[in-house]
PDBML (XML) file of the C-alpha atoms, coordinates in Angstrom:
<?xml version="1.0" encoding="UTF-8" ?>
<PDBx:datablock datablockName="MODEL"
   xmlns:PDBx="http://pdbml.pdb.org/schema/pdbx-v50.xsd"
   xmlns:xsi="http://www.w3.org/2001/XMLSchema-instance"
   xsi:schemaLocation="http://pdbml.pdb.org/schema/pdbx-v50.xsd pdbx-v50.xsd">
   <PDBx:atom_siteCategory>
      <PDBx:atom_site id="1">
         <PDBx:B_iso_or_equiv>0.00</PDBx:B_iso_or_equiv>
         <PDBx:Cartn_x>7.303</PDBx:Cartn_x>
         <PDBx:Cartn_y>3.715</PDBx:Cartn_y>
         <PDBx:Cartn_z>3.880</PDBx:Cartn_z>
         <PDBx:auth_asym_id>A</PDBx:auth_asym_id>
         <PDBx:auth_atom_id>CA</PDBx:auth_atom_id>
         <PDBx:auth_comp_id>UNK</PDBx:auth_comp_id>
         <PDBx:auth_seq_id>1</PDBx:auth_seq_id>
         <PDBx:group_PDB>ATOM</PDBx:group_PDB>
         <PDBx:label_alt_id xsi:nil="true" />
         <PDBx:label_asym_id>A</PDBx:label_asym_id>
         <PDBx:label_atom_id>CA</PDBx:label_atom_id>
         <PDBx:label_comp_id>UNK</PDBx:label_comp_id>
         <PDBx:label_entity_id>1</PDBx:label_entity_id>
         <PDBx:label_seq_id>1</PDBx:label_seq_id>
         <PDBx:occupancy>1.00</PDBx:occupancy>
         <PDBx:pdbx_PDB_model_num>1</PDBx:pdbx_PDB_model_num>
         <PDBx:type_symbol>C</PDBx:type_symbol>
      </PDBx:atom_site>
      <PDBx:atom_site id="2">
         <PDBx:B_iso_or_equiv>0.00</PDBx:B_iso_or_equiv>
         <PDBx:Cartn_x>4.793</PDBx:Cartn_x>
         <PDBx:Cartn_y>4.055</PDBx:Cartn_y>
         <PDBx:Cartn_z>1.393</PDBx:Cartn_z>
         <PDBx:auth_asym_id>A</PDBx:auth_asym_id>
         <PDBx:auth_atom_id>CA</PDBx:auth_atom_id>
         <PDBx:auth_comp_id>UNK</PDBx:auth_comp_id>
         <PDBx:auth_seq_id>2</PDBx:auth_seq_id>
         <PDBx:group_PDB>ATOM</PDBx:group_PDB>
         <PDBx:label_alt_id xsi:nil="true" />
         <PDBx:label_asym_id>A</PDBx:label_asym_id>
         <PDBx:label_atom_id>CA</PDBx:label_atom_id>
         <PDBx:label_comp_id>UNK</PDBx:label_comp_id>
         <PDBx:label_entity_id>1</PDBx:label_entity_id>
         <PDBx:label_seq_id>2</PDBx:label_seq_id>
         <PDBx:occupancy>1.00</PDBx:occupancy>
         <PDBx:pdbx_PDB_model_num>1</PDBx:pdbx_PDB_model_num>
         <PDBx:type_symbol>C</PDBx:type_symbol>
      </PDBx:atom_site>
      <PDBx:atom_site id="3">
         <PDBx:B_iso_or_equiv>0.00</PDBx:B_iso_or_equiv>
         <PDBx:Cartn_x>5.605</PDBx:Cartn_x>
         <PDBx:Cartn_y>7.089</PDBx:Cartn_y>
         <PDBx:Cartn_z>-1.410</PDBx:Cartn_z>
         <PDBx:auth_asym_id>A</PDBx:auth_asym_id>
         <PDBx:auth_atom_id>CA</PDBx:auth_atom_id>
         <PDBx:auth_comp_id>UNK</PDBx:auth_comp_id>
         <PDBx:auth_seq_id>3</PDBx:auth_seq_id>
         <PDBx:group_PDB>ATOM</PDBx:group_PDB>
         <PDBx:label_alt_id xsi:nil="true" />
         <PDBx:label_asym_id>A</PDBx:label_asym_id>
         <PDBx:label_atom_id>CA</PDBx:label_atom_id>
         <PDBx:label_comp_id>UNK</PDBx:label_comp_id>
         <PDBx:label_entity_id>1</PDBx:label_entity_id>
         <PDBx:label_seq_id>3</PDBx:label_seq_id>
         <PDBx:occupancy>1.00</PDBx:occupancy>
         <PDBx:pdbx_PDB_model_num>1</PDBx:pdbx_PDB_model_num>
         <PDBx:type_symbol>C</PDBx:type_symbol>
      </PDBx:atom_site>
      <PDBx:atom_site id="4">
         <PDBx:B_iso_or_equiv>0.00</PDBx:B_iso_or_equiv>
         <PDBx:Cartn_x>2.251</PDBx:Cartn_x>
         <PDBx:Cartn_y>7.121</PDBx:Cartn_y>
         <PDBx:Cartn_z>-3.254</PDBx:Cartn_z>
         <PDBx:auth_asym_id>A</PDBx:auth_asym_id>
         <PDBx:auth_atom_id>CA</PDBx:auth_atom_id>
         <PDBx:auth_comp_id>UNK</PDBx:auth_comp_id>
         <PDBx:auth_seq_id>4</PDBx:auth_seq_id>
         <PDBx:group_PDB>ATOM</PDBx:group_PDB>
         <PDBx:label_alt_id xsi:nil="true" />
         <PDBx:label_asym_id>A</PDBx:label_asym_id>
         <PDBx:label_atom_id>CA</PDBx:label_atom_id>
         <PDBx:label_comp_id>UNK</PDBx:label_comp_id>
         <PDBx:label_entity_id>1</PDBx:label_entity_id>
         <PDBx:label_seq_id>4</PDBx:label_seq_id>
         <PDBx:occupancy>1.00</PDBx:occupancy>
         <PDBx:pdbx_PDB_model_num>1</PDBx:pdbx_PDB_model_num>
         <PDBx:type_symbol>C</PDBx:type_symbol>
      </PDBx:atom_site>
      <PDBx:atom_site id="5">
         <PDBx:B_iso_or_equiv>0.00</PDBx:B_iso_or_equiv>
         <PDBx:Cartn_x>1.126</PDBx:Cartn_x>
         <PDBx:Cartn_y>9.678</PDBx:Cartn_y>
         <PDBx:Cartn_z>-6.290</PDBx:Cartn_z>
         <PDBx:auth_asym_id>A</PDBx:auth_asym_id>
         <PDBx:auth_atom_id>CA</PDBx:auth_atom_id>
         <PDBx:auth_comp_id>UNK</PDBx:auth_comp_id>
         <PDBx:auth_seq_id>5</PDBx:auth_seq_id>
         <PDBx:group_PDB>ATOM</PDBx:group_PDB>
         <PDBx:label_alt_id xsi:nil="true" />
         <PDBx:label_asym_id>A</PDBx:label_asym_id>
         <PDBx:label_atom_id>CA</PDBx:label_atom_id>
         <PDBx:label_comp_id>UNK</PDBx:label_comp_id>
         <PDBx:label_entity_id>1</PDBx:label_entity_id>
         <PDBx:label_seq_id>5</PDBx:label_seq_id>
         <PDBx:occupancy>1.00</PDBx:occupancy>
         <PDBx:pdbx_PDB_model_num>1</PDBx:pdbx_PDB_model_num>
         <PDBx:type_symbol>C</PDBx:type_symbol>
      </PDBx:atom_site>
      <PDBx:atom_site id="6">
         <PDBx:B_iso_or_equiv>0.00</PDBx:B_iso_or_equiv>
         <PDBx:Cartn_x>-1.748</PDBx:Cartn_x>
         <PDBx:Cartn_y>11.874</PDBx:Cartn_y>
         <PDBx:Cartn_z>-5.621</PDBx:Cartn_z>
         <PDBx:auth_asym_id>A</PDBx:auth_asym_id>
         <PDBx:auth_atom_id>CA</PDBx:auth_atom_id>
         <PDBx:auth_comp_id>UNK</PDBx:auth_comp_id>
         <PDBx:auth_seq_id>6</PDBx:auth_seq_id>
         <PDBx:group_PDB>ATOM</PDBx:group_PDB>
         <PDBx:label_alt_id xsi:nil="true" />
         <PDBx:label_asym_id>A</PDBx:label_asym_id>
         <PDBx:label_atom_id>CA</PDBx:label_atom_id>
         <PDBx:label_comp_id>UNK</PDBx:label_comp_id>
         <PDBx:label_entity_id>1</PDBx:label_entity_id>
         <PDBx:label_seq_id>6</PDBx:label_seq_id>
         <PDBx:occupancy>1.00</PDBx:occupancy>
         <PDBx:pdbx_PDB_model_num>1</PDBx:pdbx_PDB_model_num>
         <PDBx:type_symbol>C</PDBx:type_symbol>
      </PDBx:atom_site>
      <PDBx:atom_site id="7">
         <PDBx:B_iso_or_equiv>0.00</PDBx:B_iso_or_equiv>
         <PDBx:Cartn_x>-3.226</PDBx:Cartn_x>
         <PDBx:Cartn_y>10.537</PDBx:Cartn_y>
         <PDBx:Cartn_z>-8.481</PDBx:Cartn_z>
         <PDBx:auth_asym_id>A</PDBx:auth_asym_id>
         <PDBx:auth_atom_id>CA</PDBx:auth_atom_id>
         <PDBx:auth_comp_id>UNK</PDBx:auth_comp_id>
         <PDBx:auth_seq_id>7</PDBx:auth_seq_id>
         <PDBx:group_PDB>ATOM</PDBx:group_PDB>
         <PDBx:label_alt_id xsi:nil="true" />
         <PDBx:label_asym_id>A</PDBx:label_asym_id>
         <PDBx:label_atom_id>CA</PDBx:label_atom_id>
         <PDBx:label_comp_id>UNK</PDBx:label_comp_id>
         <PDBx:label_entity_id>1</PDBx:label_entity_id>
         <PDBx:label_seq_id>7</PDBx:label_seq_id>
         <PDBx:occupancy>1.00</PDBx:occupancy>
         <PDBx:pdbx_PDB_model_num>1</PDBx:pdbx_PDB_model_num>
         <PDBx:type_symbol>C</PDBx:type_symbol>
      </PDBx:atom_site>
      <PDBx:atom_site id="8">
         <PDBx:B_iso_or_equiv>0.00</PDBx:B_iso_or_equiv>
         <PDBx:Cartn_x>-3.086</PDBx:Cartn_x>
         <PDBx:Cartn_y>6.750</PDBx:Cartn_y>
         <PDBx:Cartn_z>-7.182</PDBx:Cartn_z>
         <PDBx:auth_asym_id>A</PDBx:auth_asym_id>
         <PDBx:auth_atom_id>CA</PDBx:auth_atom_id>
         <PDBx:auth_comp_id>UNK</PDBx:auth_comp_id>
         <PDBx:auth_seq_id>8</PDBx:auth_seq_id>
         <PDBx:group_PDB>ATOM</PDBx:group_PDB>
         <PDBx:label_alt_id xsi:nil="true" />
         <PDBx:label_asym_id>A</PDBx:label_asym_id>
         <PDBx:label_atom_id>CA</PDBx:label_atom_id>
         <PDBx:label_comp_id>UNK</PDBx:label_comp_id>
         <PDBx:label_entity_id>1</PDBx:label_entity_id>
         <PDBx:label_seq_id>8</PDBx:label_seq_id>
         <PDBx:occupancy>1.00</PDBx:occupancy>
         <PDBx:pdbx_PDB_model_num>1</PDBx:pdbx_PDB_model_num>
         <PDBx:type_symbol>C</PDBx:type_symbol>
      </PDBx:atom_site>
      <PDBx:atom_site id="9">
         <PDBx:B_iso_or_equiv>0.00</PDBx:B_iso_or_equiv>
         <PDBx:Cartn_x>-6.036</PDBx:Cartn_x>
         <PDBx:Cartn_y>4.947</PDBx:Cartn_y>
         <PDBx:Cartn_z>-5.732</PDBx:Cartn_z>
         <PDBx:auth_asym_id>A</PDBx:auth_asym_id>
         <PDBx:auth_atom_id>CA</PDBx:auth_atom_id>
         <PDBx:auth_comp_id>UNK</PDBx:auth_comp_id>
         <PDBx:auth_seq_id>9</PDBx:auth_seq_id>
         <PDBx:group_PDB>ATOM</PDBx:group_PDB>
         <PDBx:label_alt_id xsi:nil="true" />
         <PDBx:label_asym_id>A</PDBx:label_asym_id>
         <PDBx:label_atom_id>CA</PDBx:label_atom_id>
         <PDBx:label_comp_id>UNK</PDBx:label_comp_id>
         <PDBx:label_entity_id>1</PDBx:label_entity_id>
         <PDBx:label_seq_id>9</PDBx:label_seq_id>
         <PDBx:occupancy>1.00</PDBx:occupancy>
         <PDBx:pdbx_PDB_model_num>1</PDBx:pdbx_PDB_model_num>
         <PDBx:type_symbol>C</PDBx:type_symbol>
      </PDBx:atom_site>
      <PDBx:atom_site id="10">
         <PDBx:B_iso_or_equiv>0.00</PDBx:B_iso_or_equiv>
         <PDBx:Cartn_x>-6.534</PDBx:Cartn_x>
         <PDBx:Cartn_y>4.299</PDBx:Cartn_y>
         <PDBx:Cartn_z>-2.425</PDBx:Cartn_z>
         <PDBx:auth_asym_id>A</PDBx:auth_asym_id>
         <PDBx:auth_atom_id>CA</PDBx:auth_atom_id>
         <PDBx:auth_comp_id>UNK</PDBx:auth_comp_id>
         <PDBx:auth_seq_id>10</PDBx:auth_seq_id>
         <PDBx:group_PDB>ATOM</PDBx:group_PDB>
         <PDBx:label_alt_id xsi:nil="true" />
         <PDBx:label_asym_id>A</PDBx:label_asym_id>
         <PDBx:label_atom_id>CA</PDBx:label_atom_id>
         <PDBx:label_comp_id>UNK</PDBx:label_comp_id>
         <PDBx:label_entity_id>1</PDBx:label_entity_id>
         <PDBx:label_seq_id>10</PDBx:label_seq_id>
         <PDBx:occupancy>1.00</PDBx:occupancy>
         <PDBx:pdbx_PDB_model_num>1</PDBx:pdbx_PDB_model_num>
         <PDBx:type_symbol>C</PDBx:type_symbol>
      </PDBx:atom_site>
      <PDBx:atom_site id="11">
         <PDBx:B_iso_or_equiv>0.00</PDBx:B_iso_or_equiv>
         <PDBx:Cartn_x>-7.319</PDBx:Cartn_x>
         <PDBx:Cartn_y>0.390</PDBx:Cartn_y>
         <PDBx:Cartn_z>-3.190</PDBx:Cartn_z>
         <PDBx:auth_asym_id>A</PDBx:auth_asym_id>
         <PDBx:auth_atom_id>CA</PDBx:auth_atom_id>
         <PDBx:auth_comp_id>UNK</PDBx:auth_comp_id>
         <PDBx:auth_seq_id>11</PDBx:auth_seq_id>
         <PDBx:group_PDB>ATOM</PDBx:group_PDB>
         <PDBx:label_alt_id xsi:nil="true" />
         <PDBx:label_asym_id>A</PDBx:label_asym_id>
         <PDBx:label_atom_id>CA</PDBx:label_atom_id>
         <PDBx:label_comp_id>UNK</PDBx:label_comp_id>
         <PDBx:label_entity_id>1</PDBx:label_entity_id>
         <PDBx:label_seq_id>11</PDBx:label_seq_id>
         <PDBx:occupancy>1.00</PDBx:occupancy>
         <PDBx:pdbx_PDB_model_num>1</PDBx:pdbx_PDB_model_num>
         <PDBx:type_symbol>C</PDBx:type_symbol>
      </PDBx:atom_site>
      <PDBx:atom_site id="12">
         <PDBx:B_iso_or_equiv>0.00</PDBx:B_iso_or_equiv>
         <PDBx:Cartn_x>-3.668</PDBx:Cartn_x>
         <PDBx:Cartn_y>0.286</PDBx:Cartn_y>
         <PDBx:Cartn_z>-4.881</PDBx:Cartn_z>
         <PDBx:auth_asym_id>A</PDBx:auth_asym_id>
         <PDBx:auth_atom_id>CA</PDBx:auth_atom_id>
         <PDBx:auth_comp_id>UNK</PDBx:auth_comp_id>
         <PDBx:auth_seq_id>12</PDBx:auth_seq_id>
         <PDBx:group_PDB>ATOM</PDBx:group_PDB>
         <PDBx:label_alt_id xsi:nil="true" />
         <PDBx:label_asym_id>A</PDBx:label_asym_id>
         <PDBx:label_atom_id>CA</PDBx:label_atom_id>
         <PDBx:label_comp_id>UNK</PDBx:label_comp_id>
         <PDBx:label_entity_id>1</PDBx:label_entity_id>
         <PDBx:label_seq_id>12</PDBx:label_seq_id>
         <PDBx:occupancy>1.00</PDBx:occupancy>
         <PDBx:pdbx_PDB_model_num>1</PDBx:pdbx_PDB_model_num>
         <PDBx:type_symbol>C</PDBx:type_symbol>
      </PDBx:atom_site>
      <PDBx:atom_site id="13">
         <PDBx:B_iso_or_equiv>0.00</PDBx:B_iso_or_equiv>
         <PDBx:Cartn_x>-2.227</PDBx:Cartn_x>
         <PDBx:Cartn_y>1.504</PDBx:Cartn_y>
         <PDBx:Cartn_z>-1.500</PDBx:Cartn_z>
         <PDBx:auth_asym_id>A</PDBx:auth_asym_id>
         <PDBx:auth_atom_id>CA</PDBx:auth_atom_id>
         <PDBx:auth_comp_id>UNK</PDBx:auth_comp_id>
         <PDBx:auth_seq_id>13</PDBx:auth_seq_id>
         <PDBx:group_PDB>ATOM</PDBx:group_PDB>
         <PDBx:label_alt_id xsi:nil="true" />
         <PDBx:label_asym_id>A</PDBx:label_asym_id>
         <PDBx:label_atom_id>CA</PDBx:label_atom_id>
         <PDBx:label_comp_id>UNK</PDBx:label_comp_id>
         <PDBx:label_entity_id>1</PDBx:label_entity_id>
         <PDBx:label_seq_id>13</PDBx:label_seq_id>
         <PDBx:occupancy>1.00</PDBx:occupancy>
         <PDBx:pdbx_PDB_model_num>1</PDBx:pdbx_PDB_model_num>
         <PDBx:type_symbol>C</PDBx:type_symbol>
      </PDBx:atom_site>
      <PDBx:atom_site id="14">
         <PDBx:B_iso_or_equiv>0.00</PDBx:B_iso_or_equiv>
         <PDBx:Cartn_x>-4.181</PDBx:Cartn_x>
         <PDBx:Cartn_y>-0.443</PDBx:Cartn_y>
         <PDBx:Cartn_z>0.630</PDBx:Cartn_z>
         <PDBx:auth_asym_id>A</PDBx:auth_asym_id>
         <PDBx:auth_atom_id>CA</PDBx:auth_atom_id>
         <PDBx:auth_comp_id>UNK</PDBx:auth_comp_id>
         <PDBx:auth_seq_id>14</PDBx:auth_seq_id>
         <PDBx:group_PDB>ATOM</PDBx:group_PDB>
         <PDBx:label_alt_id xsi:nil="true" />
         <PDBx:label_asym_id>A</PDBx:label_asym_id>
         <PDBx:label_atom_id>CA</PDBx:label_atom_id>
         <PDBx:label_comp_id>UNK</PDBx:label_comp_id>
         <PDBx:label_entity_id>1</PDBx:label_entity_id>
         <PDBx:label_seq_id>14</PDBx:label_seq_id>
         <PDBx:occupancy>1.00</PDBx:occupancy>
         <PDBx:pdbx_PDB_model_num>1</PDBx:pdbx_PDB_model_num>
         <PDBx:type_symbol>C</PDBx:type_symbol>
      </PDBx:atom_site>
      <PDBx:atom_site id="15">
         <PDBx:B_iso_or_equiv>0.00</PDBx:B_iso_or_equiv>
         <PDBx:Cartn_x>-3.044</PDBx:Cartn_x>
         <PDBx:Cartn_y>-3.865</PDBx:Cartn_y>
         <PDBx:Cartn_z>-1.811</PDBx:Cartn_z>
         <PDBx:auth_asym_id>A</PDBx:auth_asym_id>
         <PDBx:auth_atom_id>CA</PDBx:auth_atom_id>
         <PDBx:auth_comp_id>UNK</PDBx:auth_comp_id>
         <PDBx:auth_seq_id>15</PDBx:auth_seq_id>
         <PDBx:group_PDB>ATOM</PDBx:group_PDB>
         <PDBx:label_alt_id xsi:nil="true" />
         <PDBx:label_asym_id>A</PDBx:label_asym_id>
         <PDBx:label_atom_id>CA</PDBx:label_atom_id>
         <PDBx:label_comp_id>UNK</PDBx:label_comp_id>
         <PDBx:label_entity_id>1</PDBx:label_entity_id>
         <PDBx:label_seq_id>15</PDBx:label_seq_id>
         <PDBx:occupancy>1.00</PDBx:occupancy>
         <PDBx:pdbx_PDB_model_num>1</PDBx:pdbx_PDB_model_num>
         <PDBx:type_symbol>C</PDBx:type_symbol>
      </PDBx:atom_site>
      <PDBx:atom_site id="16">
         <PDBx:B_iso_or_equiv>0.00</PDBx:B_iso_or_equiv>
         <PDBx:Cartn_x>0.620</PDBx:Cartn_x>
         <PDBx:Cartn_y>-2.681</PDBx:Cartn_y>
         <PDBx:Cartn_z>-1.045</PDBx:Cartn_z>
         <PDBx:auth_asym_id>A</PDBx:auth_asym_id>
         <PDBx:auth_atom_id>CA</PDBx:auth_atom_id>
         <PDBx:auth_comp_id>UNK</PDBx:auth_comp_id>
         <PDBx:auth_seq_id>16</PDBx:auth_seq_id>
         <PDBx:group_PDB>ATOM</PDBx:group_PDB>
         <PDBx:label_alt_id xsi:nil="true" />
         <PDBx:label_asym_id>A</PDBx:label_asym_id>
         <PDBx:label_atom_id>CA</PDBx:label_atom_id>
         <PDBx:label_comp_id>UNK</PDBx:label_comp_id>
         <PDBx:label_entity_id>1</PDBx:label_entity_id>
         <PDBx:label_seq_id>16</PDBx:label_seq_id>
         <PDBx:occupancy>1.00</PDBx:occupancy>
         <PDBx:pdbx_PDB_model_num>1</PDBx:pdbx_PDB_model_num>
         <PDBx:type_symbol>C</PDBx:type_symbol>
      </PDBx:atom_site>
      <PDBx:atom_site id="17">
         <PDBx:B_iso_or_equiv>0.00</PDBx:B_iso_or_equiv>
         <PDBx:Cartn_x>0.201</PDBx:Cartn_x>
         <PDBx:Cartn_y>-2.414</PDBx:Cartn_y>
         <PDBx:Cartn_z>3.096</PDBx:Cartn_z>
         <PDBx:auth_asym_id>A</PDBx:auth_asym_id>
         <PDBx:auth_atom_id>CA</PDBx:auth_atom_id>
         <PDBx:auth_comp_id>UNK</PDBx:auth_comp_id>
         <PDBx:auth_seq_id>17</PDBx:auth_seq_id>
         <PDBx:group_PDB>ATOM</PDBx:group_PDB>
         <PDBx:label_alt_id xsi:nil="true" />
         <PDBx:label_asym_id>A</PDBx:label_asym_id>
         <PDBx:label_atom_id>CA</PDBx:label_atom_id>
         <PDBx:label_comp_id>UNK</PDBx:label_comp_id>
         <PDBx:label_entity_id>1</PDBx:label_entity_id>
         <PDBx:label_seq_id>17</PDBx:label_seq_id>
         <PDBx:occupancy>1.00</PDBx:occupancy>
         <PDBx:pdbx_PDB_model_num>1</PDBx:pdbx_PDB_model_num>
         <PDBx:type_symbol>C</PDBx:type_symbol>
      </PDBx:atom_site>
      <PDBx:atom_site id="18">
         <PDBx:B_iso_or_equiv>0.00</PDBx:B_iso_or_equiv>
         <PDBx:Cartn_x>-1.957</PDBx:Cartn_x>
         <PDBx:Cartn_y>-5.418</PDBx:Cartn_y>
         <PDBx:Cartn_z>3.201</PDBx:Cartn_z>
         <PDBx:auth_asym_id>A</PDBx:auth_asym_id>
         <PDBx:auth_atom_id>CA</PDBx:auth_atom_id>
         <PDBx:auth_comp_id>UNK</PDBx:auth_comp_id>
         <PDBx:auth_seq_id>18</PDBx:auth_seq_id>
         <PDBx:group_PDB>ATOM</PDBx:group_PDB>
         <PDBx:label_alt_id xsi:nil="true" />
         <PDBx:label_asym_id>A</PDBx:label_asym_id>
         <PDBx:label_atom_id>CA</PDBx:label_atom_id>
         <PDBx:label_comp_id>UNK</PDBx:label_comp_id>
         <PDBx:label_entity_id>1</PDBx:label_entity_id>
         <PDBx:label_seq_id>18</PDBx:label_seq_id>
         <PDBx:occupancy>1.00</PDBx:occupancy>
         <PDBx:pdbx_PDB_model_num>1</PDBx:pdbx_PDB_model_num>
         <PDBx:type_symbol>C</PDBx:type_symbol>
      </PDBx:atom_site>
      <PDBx:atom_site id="19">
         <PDBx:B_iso_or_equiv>0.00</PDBx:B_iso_or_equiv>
         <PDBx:Cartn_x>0.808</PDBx:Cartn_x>
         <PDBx:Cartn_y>-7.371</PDBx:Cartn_y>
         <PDBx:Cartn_z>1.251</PDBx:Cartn_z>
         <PDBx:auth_asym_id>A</PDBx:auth_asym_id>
         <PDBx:auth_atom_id>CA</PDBx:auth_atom_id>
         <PDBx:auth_comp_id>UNK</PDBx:auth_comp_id>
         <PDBx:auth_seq_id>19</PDBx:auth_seq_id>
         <PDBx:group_PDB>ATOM</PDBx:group_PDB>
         <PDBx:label_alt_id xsi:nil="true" />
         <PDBx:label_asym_id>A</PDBx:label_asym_id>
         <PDBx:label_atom_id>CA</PDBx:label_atom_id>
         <PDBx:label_comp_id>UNK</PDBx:label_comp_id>
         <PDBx:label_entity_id>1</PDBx:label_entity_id>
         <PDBx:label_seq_id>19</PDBx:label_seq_id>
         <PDBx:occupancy>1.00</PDBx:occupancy>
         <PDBx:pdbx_PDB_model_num>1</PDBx:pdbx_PDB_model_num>
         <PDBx:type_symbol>C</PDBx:type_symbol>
      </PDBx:atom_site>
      <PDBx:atom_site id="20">
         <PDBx:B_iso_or_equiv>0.00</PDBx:B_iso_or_equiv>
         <PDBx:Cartn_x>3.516</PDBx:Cartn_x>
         <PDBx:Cartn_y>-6.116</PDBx:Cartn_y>
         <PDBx:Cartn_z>4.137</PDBx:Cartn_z>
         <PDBx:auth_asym_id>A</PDBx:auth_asym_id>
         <PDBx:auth_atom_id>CA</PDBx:auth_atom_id>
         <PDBx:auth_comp_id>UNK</PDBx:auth_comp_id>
         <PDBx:auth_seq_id>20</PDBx:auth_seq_id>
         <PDBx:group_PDB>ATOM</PDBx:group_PDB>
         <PDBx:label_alt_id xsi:nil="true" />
         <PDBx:label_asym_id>A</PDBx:label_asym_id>
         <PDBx:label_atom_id>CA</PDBx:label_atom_id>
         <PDBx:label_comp_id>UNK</PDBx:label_comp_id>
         <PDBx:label_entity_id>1</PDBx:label_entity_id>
         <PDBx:label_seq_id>20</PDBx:label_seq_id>
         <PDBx:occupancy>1.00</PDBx:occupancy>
         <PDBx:pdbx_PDB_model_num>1</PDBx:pdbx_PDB_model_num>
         <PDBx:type_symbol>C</PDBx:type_symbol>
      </PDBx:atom_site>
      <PDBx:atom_site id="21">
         <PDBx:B_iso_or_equiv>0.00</PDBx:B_iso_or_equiv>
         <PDBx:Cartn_x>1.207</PDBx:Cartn_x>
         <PDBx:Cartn_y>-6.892</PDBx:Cartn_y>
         <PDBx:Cartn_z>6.814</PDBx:Cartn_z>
         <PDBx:auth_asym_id>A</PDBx:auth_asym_id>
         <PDBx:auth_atom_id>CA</PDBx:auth_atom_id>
         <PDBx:auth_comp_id>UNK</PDBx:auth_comp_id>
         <PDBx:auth_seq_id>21</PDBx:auth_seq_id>
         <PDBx:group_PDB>ATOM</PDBx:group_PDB>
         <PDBx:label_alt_id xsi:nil="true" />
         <PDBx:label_asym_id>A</PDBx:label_asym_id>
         <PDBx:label_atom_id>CA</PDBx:label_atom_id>
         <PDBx:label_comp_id>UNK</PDBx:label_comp_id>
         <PDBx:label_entity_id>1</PDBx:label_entity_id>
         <PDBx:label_seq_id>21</PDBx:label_seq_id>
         <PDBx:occupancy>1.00</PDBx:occupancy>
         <PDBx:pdbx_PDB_model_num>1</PDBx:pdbx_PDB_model_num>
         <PDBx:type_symbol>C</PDBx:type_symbol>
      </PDBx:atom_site>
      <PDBx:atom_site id="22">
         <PDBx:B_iso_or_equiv>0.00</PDBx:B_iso_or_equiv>
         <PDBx:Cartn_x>0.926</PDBx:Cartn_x>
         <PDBx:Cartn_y>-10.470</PDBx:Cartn_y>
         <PDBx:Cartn_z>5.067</PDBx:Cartn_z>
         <PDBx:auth_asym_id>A</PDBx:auth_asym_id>
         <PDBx:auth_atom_id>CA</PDBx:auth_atom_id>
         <PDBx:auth_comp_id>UNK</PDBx:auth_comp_id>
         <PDBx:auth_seq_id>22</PDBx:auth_seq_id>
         <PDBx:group_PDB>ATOM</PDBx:group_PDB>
         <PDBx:label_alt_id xsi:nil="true" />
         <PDBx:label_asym_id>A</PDBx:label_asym_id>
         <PDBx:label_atom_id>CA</PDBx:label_atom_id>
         <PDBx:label_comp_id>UNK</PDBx:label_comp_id>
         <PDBx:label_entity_id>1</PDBx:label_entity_id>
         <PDBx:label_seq_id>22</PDBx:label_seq_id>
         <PDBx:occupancy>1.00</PDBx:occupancy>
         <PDBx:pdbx_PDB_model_num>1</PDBx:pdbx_PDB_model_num>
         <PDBx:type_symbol>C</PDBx:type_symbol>
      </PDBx:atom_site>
      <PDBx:atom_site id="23">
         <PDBx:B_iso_or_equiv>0.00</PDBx:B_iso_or_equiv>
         <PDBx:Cartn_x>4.645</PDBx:Cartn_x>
         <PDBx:Cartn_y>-10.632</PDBx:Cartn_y>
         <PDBx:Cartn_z>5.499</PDBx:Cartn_z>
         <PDBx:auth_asym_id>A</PDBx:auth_asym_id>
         <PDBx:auth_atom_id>CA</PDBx:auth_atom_id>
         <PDBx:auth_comp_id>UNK</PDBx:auth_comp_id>
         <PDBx:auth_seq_id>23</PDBx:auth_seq_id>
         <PDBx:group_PDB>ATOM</PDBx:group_PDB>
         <PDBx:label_alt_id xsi:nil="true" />
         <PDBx:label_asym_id>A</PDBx:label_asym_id>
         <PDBx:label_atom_id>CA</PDBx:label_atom_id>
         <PDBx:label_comp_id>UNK</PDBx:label_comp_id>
         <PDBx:label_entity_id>1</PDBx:label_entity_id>
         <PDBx:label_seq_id>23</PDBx:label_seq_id>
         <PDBx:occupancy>1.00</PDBx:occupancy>
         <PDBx:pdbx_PDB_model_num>1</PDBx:pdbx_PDB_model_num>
         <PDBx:type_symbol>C</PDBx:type_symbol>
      </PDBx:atom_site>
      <PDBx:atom_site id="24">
         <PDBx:B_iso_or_equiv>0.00</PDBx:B_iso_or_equiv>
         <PDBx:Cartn_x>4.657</PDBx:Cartn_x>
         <PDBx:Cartn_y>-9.647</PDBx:Cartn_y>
         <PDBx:Cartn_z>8.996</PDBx:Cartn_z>
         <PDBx:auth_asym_id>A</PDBx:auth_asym_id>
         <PDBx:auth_atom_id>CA</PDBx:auth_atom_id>
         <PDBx:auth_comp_id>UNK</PDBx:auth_comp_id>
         <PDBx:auth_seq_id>24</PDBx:auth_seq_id>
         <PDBx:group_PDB>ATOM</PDBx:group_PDB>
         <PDBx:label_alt_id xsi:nil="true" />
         <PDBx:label_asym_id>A</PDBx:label_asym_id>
         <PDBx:label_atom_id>CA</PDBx:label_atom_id>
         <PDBx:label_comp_id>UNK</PDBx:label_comp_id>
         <PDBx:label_entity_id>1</PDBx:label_entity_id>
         <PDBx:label_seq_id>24</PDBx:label_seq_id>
         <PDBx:occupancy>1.00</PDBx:occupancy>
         <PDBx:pdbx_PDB_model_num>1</PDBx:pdbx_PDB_model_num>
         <PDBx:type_symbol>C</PDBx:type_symbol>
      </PDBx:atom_site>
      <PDBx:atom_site id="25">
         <PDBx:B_iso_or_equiv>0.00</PDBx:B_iso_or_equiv>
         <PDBx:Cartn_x>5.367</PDBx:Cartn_x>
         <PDBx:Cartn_y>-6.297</PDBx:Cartn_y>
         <PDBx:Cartn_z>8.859</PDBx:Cartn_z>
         <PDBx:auth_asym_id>A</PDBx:auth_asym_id>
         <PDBx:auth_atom_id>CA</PDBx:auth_atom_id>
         <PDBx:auth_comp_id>UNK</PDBx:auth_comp_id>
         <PDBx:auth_seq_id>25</PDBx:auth_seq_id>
         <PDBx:group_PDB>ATOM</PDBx:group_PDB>
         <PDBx:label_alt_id xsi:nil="true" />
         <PDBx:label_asym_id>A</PDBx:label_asym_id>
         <PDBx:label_atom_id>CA</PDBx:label_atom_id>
         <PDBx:label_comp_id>UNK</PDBx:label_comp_id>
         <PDBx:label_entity_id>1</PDBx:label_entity_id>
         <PDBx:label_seq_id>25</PDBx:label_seq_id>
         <PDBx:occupancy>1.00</PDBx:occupancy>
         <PDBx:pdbx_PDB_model_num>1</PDBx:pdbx_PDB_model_num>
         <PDBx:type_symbol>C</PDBx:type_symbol>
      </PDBx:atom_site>
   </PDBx:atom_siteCategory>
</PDBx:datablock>
């Protein structure tokens, strides 16, 4: 689960779920 600020980029949240789906998840 992903708790991102409003003010946060979409690239930064994309990095994060890319790096779980890396993992396997």
């Amino acid at each position: 689960i992903i708790e991102a600020d409003e003010g946060v980029t979409h690239g930064t949240v994309v990095h994060v779920m890319e790096l779980a789906k890396d993992a396997g998840l």
